[in-house]
N, C-alpha and C. Protein backbone atom coordinates (compact mmCIF):
# COMPACT_ATOMS: atom_id res chain seq x y z
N UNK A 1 106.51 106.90 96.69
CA UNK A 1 105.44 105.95 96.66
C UNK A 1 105.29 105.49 95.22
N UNK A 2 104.88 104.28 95.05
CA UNK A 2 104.52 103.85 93.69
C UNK A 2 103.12 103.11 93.69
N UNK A 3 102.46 102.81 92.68
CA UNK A 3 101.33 102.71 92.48
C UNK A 3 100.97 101.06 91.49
N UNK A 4 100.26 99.99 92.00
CA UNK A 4 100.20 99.19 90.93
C UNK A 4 99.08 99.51 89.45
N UNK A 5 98.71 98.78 88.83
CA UNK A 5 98.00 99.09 87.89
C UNK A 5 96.79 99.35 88.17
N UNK A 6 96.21 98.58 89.09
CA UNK A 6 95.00 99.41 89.95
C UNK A 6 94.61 100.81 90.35
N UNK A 7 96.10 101.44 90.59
CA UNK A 7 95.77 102.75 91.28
C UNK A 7 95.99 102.63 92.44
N UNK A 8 96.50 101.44 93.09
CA UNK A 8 96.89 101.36 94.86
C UNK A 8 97.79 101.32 95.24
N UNK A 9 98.49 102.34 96.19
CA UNK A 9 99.89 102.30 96.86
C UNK A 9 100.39 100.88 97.22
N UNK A 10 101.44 100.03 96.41
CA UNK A 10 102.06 99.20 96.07
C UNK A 10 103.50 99.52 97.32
N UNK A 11 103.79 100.55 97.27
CA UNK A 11 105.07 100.40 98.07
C UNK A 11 105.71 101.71 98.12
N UNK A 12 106.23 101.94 99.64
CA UNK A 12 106.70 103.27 99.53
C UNK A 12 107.76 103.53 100.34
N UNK A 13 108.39 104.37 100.46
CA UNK A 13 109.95 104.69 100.91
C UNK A 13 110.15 105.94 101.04
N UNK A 14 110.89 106.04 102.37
CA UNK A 14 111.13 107.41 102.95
C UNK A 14 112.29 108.23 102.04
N UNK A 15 113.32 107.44 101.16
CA UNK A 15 113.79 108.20 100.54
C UNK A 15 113.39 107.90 98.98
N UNK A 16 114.16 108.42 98.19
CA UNK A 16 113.56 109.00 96.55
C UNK A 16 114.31 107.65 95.63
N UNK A 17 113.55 106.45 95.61
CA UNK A 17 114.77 104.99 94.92
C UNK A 17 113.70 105.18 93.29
N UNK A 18 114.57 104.35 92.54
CA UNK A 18 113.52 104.37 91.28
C UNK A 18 112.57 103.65 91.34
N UNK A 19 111.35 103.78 90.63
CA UNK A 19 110.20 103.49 90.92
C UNK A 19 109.25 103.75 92.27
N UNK A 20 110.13 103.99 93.09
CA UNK A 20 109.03 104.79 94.10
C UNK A 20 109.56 106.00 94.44
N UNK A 21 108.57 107.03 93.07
CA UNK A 21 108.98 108.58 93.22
C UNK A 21 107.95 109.47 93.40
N UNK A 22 106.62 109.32 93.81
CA UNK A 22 105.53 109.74 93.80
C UNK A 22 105.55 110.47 95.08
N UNK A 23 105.93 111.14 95.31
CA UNK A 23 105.34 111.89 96.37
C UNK A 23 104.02 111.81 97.05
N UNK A 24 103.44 112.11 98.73
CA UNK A 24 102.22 111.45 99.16
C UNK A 24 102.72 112.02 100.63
N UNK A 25 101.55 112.92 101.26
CA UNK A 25 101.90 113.18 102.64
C UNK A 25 101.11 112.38 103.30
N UNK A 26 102.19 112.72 104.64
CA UNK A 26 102.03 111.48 105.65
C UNK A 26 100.57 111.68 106.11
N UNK A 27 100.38 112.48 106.12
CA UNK A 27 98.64 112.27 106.75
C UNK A 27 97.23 111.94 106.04
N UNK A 28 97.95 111.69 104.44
CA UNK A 28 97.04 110.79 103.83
C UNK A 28 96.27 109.78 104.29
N UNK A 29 95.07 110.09 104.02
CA UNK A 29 94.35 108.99 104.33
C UNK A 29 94.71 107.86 103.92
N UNK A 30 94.53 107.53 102.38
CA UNK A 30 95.17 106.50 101.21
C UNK A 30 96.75 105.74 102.05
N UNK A 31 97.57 106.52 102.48
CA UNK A 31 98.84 106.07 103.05
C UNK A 31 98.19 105.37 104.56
N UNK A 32 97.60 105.90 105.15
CA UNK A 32 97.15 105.41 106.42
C UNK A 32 96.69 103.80 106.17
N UNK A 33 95.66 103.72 104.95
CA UNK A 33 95.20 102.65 104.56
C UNK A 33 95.93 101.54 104.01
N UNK A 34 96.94 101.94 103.73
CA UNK A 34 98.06 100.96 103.06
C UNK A 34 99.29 100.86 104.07
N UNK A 35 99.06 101.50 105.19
CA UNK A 35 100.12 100.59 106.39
C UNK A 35 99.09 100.11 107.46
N UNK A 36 97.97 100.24 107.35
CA UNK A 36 96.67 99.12 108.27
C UNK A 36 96.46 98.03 107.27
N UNK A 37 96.63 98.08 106.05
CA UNK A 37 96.41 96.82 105.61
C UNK A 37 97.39 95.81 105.26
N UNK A 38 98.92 96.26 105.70
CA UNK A 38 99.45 95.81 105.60
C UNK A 38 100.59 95.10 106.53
N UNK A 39 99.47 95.30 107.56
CA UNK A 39 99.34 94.66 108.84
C UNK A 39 99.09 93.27 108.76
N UNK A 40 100.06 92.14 109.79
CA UNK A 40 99.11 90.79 109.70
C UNK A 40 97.76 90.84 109.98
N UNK A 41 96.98 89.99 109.61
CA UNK A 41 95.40 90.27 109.96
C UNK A 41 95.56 89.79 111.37
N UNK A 42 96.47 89.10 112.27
CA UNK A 42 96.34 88.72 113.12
C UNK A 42 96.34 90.14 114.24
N UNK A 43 97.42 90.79 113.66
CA UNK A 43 97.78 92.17 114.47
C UNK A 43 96.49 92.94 114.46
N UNK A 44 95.76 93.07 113.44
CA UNK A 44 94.59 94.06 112.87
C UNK A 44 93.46 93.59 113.88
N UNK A 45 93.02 92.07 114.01
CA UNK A 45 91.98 91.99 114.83
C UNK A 45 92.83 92.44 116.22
N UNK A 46 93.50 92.28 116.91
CA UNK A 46 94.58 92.14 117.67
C UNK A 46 93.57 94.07 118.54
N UNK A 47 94.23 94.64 117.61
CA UNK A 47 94.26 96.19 117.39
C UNK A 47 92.87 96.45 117.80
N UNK A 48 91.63 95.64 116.62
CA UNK A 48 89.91 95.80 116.94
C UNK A 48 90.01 95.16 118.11
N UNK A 49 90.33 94.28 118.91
CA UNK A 49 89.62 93.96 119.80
C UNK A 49 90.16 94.75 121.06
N UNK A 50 91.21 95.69 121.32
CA UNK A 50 92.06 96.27 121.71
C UNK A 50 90.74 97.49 121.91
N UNK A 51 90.03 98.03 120.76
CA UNK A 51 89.31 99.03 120.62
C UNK A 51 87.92 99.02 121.21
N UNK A 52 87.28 98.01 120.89
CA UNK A 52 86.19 96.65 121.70
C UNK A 52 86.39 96.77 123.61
N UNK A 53 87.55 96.51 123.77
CA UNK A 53 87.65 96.12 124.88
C UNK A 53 87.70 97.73 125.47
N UNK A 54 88.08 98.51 125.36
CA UNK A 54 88.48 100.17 125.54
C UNK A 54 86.78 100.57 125.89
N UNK A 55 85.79 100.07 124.95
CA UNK A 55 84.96 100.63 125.02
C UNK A 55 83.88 99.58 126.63
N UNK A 56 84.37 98.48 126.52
CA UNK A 56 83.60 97.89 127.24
C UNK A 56 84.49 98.10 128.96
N UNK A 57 85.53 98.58 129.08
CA UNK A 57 86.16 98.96 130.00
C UNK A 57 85.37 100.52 130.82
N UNK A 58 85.00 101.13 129.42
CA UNK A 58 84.33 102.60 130.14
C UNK A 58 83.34 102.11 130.34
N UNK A 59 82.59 101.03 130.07
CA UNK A 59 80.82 101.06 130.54
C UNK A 59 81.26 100.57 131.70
N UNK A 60 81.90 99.60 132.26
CA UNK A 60 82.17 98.64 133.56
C UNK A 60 82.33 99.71 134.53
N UNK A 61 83.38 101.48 134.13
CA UNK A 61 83.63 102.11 134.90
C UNK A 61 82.35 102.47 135.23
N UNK A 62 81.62 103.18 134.16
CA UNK A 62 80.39 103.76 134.42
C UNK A 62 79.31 102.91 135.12
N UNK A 63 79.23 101.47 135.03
CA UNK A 63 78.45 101.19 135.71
C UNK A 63 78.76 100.65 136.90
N UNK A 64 80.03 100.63 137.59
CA UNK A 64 80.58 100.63 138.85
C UNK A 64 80.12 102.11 139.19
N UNK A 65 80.40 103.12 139.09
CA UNK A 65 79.89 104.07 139.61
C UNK A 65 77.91 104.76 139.43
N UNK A 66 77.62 104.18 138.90
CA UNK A 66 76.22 104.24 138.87
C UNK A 66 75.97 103.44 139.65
N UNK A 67 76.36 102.43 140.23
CA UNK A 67 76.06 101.56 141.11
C UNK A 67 76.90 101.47 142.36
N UNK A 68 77.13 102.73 142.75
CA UNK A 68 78.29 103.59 143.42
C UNK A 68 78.74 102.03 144.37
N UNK A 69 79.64 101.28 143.51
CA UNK A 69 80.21 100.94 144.19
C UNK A 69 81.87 101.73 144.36
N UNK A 70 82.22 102.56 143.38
CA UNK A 70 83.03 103.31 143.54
C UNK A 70 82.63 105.00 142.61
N UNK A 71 83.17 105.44 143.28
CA UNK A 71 83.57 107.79 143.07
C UNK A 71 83.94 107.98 141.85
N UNK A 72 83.25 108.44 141.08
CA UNK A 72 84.33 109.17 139.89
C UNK A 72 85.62 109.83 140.65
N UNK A 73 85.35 110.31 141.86
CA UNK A 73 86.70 111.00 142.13
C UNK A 73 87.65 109.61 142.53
N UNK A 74 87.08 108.50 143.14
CA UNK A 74 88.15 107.50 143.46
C UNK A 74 89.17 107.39 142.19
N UNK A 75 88.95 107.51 140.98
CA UNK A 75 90.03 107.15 140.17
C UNK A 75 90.97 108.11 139.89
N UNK A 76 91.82 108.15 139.17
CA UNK A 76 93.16 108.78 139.01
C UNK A 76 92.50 110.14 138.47
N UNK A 77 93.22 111.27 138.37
CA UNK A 77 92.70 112.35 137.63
C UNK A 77 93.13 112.04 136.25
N UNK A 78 93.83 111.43 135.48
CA UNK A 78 94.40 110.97 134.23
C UNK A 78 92.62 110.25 134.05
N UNK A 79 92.46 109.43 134.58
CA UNK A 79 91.34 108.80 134.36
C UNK A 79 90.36 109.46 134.01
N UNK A 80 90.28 110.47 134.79
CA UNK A 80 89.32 111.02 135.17
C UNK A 80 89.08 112.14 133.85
N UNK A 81 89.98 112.50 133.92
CA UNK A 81 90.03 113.76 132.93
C UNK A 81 89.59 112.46 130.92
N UNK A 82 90.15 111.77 131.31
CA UNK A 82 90.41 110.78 129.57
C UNK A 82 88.94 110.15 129.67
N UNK A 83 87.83 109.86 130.43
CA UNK A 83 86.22 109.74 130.77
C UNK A 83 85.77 110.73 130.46
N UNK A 84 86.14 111.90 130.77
CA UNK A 84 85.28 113.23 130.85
C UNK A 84 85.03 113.50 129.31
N UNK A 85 86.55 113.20 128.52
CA UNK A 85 86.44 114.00 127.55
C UNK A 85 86.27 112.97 126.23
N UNK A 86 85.86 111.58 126.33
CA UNK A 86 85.18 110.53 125.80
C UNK A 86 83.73 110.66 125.78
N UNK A 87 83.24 111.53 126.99
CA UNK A 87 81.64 111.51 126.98
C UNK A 87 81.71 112.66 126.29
N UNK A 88 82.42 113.67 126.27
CA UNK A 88 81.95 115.16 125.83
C UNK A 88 82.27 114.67 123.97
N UNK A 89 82.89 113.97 123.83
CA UNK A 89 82.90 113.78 122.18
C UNK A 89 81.61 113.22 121.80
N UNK A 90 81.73 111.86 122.74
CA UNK A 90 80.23 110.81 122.62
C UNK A 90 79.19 111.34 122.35
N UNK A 91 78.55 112.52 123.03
CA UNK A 91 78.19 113.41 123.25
C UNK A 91 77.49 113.88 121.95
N UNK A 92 78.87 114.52 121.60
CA UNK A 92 78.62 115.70 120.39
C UNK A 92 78.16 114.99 119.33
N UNK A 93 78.73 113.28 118.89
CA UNK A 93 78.45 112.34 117.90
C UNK A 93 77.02 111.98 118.17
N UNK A 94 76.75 111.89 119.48
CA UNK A 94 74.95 111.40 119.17
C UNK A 94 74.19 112.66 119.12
N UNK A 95 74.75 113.88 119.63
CA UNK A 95 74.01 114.90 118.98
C UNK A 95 73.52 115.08 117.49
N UNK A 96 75.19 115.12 116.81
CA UNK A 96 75.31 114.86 115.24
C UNK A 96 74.63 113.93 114.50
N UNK A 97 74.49 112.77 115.20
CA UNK A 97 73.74 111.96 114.57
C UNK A 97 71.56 111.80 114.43
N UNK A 98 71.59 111.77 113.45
CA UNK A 98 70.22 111.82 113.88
C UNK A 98 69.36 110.32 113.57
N UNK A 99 68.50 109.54 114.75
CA UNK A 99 67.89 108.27 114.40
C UNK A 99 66.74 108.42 113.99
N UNK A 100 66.56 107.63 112.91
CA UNK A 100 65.40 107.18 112.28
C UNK A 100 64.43 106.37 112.96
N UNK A 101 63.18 106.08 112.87
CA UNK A 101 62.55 105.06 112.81
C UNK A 101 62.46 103.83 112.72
N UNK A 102 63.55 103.67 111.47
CA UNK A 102 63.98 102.36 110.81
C UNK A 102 65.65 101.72 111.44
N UNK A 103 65.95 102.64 112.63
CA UNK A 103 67.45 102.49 113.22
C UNK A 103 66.67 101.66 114.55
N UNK A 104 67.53 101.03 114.31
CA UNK A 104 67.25 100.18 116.17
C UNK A 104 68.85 99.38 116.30
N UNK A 105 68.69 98.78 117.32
CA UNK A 105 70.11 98.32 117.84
C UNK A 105 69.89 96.91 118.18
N UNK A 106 70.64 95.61 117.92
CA UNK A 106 70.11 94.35 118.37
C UNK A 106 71.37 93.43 118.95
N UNK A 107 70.82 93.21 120.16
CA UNK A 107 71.89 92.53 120.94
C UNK A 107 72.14 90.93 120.80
């Protein structure tokens, strides 16, 4: 990896060429950030709305079945099991989180 004058991963390579000799593991955050940004922005919204839509897909499930027009068991067990364990995180994050007074939500 090499670095511009900034301090920002400029460019990097799986093997050892001159100028990019910096070593940097793959599960860097910093490395993560410099192959998402170096994404077309077209791909990047592409990706967010990909993430957007994921989330508005589980409410439709959930509110098809709150409105039993269909079973949690009607769907696949893949399904079933990848819901279960979206709420049990969801879950633990609004546990973790704590709201203020001054937090509200606006549609």
């Amino acid at each position: 990896m090499s670095r511009n004058p900034n301090g920002e991963i400029c460019a990097v390579s799986r093997e050892k060429i001159a100028g990019v000799d910096e070593p940097i593991e793959l599960e860097a955050e910093e490395l993560a950030l410099f192959f998402q940004e170096s994404k077309p922005e077209a791909q990047r919204k592409l990706e967010q709305s990909d993430l957007q839509m994921a989330r508005v897909m589980e409410d439709v499930v959930n509110l098809l079945i709150d409105k039993s027009v269909i079973r949690f068991t009607d769907l696949p067990l893949a399904a079933q099991q990848k819901l279960l364990s979206r709420r049990e995180v969801r879950d633990q994050v609004n546990d973790d989180f704590v709201w203020s007074d001054d937090d509200h939500l606006s549609l």
